[in-house]
C-alpha atoms as a PDB file:
ATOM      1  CA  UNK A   1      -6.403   1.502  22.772  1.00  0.00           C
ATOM      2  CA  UNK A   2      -3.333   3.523  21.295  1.00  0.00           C
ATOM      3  CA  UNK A   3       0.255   2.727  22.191  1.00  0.00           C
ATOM      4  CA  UNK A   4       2.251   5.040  24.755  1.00  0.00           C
ATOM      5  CA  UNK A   5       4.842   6.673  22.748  1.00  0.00           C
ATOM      6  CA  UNK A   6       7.775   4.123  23.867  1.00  0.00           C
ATOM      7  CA  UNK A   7       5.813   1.211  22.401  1.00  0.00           C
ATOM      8  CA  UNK A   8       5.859   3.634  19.301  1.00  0.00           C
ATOM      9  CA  UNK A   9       9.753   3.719  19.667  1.00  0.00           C
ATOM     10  CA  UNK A  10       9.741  -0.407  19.304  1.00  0.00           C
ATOM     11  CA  UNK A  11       7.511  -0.320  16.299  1.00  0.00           C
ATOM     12  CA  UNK A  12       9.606   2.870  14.762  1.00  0.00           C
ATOM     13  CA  UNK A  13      13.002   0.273  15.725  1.00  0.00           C
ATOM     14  CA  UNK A  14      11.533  -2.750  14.177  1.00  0.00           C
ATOM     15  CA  UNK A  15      10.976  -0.681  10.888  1.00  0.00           C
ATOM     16  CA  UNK A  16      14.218   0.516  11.087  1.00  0.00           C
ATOM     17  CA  UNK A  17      15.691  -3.416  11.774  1.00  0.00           C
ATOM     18  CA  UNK A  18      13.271  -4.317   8.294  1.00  0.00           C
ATOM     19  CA  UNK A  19      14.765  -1.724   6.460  1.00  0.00           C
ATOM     20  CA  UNK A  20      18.266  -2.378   7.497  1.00  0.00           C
ATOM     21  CA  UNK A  21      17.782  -6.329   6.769  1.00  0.00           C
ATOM     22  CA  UNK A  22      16.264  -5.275   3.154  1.00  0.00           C
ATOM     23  CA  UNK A  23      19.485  -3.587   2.411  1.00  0.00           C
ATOM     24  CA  UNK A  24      21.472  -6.498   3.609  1.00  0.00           C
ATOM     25  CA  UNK A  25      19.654  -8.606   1.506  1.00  0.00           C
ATOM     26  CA  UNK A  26      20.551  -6.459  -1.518  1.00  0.00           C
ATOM     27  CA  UNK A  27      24.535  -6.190  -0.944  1.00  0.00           C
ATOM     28  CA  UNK A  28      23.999  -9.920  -0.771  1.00  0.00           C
ATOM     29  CA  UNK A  29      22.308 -10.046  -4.058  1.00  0.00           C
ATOM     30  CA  UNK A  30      24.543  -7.772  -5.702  1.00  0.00           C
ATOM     31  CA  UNK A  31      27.645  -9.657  -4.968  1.00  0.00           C
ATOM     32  CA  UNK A  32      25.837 -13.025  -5.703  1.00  0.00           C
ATOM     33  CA  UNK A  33      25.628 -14.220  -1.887  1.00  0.00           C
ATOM     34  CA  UNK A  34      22.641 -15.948  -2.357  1.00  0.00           C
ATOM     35  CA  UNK A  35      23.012 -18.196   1.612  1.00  0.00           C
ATOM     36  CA  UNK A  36      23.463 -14.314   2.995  1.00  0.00           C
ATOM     37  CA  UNK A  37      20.699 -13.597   1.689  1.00  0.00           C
ATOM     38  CA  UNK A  38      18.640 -16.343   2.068  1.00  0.00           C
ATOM     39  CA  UNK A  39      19.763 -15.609   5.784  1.00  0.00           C
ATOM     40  CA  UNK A  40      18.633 -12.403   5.824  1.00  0.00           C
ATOM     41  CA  UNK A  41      15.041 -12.337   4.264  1.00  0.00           C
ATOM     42  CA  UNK A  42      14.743 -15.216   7.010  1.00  0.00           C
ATOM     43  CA  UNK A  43      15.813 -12.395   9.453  1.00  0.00           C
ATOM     44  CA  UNK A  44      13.424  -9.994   7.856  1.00  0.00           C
ATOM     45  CA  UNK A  45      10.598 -12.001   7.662  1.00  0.00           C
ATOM     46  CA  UNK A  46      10.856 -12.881  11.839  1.00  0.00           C
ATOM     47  CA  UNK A  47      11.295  -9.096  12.173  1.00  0.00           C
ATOM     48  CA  UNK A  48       7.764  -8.492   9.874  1.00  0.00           C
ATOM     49  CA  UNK A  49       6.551 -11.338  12.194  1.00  0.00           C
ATOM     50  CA  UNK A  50       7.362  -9.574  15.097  1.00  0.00           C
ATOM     51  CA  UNK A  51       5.872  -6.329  13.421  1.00  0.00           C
ATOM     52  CA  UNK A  52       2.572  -7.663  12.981  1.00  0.00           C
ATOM     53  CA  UNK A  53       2.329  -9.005  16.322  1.00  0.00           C
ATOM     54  CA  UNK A  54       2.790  -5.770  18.277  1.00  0.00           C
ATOM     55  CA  UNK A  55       0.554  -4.338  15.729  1.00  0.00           C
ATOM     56  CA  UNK A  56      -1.959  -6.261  15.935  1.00  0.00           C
ATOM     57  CA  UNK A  57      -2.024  -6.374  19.546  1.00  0.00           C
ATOM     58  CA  UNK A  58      -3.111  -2.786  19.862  1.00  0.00           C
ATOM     59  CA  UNK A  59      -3.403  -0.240  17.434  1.00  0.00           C
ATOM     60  CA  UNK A  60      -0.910   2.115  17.052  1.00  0.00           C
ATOM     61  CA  UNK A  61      -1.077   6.181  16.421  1.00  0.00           C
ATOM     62  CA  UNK A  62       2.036   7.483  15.404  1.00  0.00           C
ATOM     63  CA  UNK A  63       3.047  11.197  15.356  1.00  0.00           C
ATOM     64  CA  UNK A  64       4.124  13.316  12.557  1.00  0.00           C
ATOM     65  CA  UNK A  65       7.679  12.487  13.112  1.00  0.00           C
ATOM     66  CA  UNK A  66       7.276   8.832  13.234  1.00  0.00           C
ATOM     67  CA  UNK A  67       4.722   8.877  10.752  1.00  0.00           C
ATOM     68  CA  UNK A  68       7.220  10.383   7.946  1.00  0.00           C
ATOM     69  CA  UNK A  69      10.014   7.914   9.866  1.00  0.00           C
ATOM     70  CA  UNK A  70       7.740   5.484   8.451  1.00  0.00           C
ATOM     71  CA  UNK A  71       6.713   6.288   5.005  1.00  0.00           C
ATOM     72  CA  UNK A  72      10.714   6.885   4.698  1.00  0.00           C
ATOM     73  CA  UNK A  73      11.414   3.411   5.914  1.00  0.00           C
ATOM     74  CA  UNK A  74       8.743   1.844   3.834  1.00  0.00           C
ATOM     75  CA  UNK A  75       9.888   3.483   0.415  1.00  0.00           C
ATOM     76  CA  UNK A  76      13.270   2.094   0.976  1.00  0.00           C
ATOM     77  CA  UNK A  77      11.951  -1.341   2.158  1.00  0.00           C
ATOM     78  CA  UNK A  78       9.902  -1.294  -1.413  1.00  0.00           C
ATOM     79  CA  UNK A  79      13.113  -0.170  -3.536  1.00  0.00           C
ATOM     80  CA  UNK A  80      14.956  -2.359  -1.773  1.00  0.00           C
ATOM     81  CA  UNK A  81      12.805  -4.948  -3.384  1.00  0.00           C
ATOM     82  CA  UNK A  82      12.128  -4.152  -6.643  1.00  0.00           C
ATOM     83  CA  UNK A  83      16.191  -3.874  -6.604  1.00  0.00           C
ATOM     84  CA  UNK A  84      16.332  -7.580  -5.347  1.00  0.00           C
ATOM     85  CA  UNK A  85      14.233  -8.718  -7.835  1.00  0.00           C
ATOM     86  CA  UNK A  86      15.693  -7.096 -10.733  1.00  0.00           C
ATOM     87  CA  UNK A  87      19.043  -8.963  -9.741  1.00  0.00           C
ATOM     88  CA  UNK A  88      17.406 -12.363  -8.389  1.00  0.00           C
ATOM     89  CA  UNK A  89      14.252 -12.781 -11.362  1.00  0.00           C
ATOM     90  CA  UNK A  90      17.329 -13.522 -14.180  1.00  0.00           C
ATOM     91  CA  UNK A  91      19.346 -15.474 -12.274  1.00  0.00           C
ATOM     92  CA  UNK A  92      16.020 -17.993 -10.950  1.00  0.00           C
ATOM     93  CA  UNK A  93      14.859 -17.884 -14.719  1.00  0.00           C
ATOM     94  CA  UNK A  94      18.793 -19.099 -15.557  1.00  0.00           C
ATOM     95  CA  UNK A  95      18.226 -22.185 -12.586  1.00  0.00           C
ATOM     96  CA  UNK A  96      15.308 -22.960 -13.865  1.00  0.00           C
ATOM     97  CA  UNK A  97      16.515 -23.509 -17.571  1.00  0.00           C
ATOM     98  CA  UNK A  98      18.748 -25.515 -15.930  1.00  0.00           C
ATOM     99  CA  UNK A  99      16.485 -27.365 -13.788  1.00  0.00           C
ATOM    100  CA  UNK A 100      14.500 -28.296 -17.288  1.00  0.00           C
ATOM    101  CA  UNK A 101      17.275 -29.267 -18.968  1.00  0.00           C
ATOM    102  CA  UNK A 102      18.120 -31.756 -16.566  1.00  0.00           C
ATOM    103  CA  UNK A 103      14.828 -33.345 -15.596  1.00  0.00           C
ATOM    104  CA  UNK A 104      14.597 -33.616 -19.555  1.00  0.00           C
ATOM    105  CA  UNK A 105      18.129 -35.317 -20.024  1.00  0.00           C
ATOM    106  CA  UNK A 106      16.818 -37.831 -17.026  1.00  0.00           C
ATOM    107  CA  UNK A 107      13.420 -38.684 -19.026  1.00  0.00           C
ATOM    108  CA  UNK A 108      15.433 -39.309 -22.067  1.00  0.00           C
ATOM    109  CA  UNK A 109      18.018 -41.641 -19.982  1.00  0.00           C
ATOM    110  CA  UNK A 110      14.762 -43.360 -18.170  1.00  0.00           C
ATOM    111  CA  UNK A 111      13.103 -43.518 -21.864  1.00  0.00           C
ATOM    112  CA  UNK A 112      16.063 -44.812 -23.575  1.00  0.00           C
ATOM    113  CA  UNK A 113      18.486 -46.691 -20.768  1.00  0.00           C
ATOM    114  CA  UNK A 114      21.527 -45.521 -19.578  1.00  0.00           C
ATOM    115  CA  UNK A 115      23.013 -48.845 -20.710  1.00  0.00           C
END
């Protein structure tokens, strides 16, 4: 069974809502706004959730148009990401040192007494 062309139109808008929540996400990472952005990969991910649902309800044909809609939308979700990450990777290596440093100085106070 193939989607009518306005179930097309949701799928094309939920792409669209995806992409616009990716770029969200990266103006949050780029001005360090890590709860925005923890809000909005939740968004994204209930919008992917969504996504998959419809999708895998039916499958869908899409036209030419929507088809290169799509591609569009997907290369910016992807940039998006690798954009996220570049920002995000050194500051989660940076909390991590940090994290290890600490459970470290609590072994040594547990080892040695805080006394």
């Amino acid at each position: 069974m193939i989607f009518a062309t306005d179930n097309n139109g949701a799928i094309m808008k939920l792409y669209a809502a995806i992409a616009n929540q990716s770029q969200v996400m990266l103006d949050s990472a780029k001005v360090g706004n890590w709860d925005e952005l923890c809000a909005a990969e939740e968004q994204c991910s209930k919008l992917i959730h969504e996504l998959q649902a419809i999708k895998e309800a039916q499958q869908t044909e899409l036209n030419e148009k929507e088809r290169s809609q799509h591609i569009g939308y997907l290369k910016k979700i992807l940039a998006d990401d690798a954009a996220i990450r570049d920002i995000t990777e050194p500051r989660l290596k940076q909390l991590e040192e940090f994290l290890r440093a600490a459970n470290n100085s609590q072994k040594l106070s547990n080892s040695y007494g805080s006394n």
